[in-house]
C-alpha atoms as a PDB file:
ATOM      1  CA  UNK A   1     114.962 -88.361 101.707  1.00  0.00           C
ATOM      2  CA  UNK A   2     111.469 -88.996 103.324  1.00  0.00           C
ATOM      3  CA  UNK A   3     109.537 -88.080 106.567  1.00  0.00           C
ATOM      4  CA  UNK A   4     108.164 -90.877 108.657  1.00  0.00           C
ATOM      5  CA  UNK A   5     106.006 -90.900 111.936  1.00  0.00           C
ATOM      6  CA  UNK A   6     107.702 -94.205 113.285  1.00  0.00           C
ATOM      7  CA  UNK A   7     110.550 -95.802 113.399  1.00  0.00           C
ATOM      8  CA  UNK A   8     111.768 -98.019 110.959  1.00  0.00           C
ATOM      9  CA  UNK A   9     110.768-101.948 111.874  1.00  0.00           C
ATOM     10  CA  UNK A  10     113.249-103.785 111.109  1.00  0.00           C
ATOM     11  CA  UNK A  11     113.249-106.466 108.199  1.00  0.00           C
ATOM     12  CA  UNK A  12     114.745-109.909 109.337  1.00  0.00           C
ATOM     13  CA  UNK A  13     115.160-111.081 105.211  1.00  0.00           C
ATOM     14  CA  UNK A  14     117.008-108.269 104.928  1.00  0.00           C
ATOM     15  CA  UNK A  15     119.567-108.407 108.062  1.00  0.00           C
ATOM     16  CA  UNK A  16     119.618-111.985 107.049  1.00  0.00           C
ATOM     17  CA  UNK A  17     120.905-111.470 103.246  1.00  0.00           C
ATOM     18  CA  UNK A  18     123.300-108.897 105.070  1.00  0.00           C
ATOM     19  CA  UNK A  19     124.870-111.669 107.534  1.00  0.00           C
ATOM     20  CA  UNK A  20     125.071-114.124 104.028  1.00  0.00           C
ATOM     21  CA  UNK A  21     126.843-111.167 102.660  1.00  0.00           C
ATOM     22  CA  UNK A  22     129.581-111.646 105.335  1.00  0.00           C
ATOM     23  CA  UNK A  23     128.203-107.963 107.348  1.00  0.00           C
ATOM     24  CA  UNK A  24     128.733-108.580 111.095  1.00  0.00           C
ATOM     25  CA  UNK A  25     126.467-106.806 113.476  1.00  0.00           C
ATOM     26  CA  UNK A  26     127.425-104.358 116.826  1.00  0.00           C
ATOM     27  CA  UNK A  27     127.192-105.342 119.777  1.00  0.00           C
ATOM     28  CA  UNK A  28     124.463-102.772 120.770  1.00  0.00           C
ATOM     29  CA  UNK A  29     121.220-102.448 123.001  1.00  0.00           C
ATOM     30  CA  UNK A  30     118.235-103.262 121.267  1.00  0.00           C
ATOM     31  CA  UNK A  31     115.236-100.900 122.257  1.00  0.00           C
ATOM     32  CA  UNK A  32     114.941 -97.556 123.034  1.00  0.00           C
ATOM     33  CA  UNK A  33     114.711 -98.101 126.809  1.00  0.00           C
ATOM     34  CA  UNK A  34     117.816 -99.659 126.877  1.00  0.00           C
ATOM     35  CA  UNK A  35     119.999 -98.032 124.993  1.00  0.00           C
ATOM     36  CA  UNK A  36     118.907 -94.784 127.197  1.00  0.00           C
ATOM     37  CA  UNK A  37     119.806 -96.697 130.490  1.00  0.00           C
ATOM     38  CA  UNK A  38     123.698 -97.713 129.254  1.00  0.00           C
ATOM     39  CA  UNK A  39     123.473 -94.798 127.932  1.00  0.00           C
ATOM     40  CA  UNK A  40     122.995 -92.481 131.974  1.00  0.00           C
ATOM     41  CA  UNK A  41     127.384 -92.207 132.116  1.00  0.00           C
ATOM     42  CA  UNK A  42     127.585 -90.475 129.081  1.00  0.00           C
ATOM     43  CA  UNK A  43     124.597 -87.917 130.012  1.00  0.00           C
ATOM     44  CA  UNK A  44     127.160 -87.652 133.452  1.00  0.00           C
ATOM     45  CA  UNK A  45     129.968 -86.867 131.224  1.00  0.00           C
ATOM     46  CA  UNK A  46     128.137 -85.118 128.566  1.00  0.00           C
ATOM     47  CA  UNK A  47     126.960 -82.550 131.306  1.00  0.00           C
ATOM     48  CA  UNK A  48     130.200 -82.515 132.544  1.00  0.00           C
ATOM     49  CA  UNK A  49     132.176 -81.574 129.515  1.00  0.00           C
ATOM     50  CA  UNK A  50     129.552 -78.753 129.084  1.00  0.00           C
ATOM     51  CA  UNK A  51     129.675 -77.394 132.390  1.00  0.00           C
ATOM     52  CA  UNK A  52     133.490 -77.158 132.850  1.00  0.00           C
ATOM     53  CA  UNK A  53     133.521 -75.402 129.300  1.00  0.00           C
ATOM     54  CA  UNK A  54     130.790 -72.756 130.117  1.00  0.00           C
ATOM     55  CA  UNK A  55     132.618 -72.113 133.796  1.00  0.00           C
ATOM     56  CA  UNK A  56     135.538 -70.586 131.557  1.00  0.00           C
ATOM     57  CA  UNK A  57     132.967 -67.880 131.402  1.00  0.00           C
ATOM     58  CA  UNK A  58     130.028 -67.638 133.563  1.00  0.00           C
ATOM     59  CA  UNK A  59     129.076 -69.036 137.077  1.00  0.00           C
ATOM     60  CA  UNK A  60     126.451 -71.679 137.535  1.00  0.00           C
ATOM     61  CA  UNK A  61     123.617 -69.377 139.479  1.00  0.00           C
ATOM     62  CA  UNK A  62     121.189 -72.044 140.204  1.00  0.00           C
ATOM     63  CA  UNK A  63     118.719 -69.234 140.804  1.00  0.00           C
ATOM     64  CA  UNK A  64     118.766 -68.307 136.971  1.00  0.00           C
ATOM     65  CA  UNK A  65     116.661 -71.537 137.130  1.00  0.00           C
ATOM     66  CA  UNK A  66     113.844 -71.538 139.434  1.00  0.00           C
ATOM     67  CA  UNK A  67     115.775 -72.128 142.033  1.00  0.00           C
ATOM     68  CA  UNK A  68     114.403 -70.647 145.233  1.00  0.00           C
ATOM     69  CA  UNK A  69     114.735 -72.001 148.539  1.00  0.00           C
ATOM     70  CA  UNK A  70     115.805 -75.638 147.996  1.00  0.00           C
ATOM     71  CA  UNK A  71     113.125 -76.185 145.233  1.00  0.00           C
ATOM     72  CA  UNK A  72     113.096 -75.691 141.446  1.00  0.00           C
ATOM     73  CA  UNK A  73     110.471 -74.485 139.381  1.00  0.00           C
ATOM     74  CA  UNK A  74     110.243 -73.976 135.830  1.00  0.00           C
ATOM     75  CA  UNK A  75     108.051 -71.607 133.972  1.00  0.00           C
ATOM     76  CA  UNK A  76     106.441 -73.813 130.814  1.00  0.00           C
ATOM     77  CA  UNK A  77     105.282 -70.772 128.297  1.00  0.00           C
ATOM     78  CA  UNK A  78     105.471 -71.074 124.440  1.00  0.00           C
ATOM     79  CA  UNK A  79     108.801 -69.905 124.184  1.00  0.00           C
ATOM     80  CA  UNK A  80     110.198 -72.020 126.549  1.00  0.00           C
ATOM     81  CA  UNK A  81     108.264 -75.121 124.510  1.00  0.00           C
ATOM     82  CA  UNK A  82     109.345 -73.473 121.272  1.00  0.00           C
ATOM     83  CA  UNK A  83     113.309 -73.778 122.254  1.00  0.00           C
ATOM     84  CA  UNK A  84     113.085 -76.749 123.268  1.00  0.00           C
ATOM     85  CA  UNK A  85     111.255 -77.883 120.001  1.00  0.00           C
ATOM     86  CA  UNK A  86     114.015 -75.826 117.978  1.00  0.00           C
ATOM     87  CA  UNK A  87     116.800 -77.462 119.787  1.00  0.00           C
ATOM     88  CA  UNK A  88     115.547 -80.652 118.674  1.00  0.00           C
ATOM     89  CA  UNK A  89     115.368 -79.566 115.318  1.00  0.00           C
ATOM     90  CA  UNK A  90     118.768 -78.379 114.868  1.00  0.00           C
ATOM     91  CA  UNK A  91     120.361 -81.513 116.581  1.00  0.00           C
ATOM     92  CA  UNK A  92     118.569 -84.104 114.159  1.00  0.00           C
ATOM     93  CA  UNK A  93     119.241 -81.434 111.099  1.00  0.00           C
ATOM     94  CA  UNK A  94     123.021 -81.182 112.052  1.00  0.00           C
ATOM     95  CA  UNK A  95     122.931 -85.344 111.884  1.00  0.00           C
ATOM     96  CA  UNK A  96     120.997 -85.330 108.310  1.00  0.00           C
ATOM     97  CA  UNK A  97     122.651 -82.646 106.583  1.00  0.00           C
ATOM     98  CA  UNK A  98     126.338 -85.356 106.895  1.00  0.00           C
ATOM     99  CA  UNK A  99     124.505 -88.000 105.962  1.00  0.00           C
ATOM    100  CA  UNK A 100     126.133 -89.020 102.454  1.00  0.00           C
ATOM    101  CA  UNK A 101     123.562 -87.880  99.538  1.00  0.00           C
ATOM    102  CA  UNK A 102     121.063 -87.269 102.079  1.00  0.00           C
ATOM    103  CA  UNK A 103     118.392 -84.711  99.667  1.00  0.00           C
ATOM    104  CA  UNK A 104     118.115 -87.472  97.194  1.00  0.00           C
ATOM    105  CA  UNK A 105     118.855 -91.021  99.070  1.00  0.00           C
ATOM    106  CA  UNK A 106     116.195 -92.927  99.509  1.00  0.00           C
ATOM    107  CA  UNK A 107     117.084 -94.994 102.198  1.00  0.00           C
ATOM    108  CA  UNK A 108     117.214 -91.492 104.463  1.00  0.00           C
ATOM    109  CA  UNK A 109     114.579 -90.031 106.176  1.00  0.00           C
ATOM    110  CA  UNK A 110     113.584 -87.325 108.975  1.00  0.00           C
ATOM    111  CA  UNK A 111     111.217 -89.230 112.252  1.00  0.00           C
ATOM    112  CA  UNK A 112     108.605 -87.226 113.736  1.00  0.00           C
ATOM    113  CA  UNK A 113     107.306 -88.570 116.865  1.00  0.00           C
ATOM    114  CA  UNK A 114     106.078 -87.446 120.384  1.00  0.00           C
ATOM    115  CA  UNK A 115     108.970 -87.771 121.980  1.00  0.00           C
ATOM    116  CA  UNK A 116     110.673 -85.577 119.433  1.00  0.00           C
ATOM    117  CA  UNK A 117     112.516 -86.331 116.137  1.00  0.00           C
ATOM    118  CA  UNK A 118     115.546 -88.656 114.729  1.00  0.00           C
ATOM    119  CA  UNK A 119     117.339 -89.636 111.927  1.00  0.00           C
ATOM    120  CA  UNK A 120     117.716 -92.586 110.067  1.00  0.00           C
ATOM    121  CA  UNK A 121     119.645 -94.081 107.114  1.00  0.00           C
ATOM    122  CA  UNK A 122     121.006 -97.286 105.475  1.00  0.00           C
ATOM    123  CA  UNK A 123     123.460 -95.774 103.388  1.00  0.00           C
ATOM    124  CA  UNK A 124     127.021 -97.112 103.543  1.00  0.00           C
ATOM    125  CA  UNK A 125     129.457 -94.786 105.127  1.00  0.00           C
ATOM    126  CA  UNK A 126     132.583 -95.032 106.333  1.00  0.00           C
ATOM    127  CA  UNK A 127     133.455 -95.322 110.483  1.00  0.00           C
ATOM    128  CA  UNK A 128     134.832 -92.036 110.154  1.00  0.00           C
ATOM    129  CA  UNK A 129     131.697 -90.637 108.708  1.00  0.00           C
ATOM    130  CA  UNK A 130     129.243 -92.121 110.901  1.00  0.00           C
ATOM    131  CA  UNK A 131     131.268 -90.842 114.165  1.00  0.00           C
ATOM    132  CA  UNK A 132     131.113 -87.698 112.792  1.00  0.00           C
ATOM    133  CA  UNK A 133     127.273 -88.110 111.856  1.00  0.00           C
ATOM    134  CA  UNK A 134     127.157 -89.451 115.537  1.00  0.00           C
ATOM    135  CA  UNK A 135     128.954 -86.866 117.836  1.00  0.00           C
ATOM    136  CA  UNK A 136     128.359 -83.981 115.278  1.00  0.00           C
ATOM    137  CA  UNK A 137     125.476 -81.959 117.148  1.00  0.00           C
ATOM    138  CA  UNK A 138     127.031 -83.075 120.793  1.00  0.00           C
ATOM    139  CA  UNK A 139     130.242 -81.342 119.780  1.00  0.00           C
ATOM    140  CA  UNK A 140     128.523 -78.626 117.596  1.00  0.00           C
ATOM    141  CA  UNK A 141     125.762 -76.898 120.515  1.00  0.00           C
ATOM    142  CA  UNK A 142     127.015 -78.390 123.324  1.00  0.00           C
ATOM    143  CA  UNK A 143     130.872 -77.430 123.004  1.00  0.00           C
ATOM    144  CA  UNK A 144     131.684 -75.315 119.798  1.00  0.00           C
ATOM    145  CA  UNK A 145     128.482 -72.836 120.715  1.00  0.00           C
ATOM    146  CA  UNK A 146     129.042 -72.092 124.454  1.00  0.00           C
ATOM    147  CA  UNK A 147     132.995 -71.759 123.692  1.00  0.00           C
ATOM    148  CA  UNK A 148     131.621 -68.759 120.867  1.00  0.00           C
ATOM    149  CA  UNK A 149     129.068 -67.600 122.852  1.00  0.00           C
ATOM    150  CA  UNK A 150     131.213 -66.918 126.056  1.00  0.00           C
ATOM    151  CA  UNK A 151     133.797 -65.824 124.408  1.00  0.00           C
ATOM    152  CA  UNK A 152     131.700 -62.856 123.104  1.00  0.00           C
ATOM    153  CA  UNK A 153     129.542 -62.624 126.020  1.00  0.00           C
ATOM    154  CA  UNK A 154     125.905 -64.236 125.326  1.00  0.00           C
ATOM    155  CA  UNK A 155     125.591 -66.921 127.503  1.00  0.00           C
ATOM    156  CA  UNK A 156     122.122 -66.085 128.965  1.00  0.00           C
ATOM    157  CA  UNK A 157     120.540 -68.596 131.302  1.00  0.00           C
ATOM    158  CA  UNK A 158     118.153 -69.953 128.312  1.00  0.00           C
ATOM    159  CA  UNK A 159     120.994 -70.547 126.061  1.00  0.00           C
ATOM    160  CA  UNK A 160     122.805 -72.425 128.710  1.00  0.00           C
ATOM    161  CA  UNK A 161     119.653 -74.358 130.059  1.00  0.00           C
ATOM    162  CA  UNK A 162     119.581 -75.528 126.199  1.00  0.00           C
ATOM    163  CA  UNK A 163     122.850 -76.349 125.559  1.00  0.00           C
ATOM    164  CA  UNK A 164     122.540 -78.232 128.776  1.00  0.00           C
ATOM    165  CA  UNK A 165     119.903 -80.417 127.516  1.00  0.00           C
ATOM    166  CA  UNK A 166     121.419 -81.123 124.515  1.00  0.00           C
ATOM    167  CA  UNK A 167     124.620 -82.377 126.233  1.00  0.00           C
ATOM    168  CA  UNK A 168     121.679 -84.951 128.248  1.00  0.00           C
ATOM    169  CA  UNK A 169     120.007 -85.653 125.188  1.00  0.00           C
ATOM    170  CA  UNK A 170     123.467 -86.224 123.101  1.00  0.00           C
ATOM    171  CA  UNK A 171     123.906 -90.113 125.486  1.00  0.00           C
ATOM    172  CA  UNK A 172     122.426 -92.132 123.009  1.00  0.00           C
ATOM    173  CA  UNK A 173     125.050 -90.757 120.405  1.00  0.00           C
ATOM    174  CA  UNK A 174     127.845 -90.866 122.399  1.00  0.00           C
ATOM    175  CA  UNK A 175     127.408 -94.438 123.265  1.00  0.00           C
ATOM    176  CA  UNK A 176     127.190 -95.005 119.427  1.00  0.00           C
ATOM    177  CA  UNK A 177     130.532 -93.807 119.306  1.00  0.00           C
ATOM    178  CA  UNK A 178     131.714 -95.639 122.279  1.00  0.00           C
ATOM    179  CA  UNK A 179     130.389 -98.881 120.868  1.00  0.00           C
ATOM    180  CA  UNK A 180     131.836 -98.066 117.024  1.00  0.00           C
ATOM    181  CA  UNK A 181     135.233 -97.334 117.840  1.00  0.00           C
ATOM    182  CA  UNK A 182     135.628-100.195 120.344  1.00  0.00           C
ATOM    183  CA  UNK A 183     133.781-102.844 117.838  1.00  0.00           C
ATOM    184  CA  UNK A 184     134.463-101.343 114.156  1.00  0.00           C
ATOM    185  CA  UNK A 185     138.410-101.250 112.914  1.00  0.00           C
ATOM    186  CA  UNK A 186     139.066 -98.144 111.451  1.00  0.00           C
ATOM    187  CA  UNK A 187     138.707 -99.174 107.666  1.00  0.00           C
ATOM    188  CA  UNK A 188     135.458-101.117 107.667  1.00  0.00           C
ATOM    189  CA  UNK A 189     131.976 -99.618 105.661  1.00  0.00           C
ATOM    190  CA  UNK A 190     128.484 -99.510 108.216  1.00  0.00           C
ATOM    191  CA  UNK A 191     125.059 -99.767 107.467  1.00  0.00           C
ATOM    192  CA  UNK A 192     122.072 -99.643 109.476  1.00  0.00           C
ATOM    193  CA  UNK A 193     119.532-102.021 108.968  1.00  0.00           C
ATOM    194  CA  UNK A 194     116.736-100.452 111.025  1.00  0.00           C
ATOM    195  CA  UNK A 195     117.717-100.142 114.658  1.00  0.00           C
ATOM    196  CA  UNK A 196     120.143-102.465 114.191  1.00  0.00           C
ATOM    197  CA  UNK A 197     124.387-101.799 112.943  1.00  0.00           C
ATOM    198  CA  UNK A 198     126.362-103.605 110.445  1.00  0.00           C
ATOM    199  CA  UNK A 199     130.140-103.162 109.682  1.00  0.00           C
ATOM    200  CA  UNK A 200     132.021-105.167 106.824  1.00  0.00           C
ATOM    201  CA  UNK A 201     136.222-104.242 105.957  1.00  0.00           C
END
């Protein structure tokens, strides 16, 4: 595993030998920007999923929020900034830690960037393993923690505002999915080759 400070470019030879090699690539956006924009329905149903799950428990007070008056407001401290940096953490740790051999592969790192972190690999996995990999830290903090947490009481408005976020910030991951198990048949190997996806039966 290694820690890098940009993504990984990626190498034309090698997506090249992996097309001779009879690999066929997803049909996926290719930047950033565009992934996040087909990406805006599944923040809608991310958000939704979390909201209906939390209302088992707790009412949406808007006013837990800032909320005053038909305005928001939000009150940027350290701790605020250092949950938000935490949350980020734990999402792209909960993707590395399924990642297969992940301590000692070399093709597996952790991204640090401005924007926040990510995860990347070239290892080949199985479709099963890399929607797991995928929807892992969606389904993890964003359904498995506020059905524990209401259950037993604790969902405070800074848990929920986080959990929140990480349903919004969970798109990109759930459009992985989307575009895996509608392009992928269920017994085919993937590999990334930078920002790009491979399958091969």
């Amino acid at each position: 595993m290694k820690i890098v400070f940009q993504i990984p470019k990626t190498d034309p030879e090698k997506q090249a030998e992996l097309l001779l090699q009879k690999w066929l690539k997803v049909k996926e956006p290719n930047s950033i920007f565009t992934a996040i924009l087909f990406s805006i329905p599944f923040m809608i149903l991310g958000l939704t999923i979390t909201i209906m799950l939390m209302s088992m428990f707790t009412s949406a007070n808007l006013e837990n929020y800032g909320a005053h008056d038909g305005t928001i407001s939000f009150n940027f401290n350290i701790l605020f900034i250092t949950n938000i940096v935490l949350l980020l953490l734990l999402h792209e740790l909960i993707h590395l830690i399924l990642v297969p051999n992940f301590l000692k592969s070399p093709n597996t790192g952790l991204g640090i960037q401005f924007f926040g972190g990510f995860v990347f690999t070239e290892e080949i996995m199985s479709r099963k393993r890399f929607i797991l990999i995928s929807i892992a830290p969606f389904g993890v903090i964003s359904i498995i923690l506020p059905l524990i947490l209401g259950a037993i009481g604790c969902l405070g408005p800074t848990l929920i505002f986080l959990m929140l976020l990480n349903a919004l910030g969970s798109s990109v991951d759930l459009l992985n999915v989307w575009l895996i198990l509608f392009q992928v048949p269920k017994e085919a190997k993937i590999m990334n080759s930078g920002m790009s996806t491979f399958w091969k039966v």
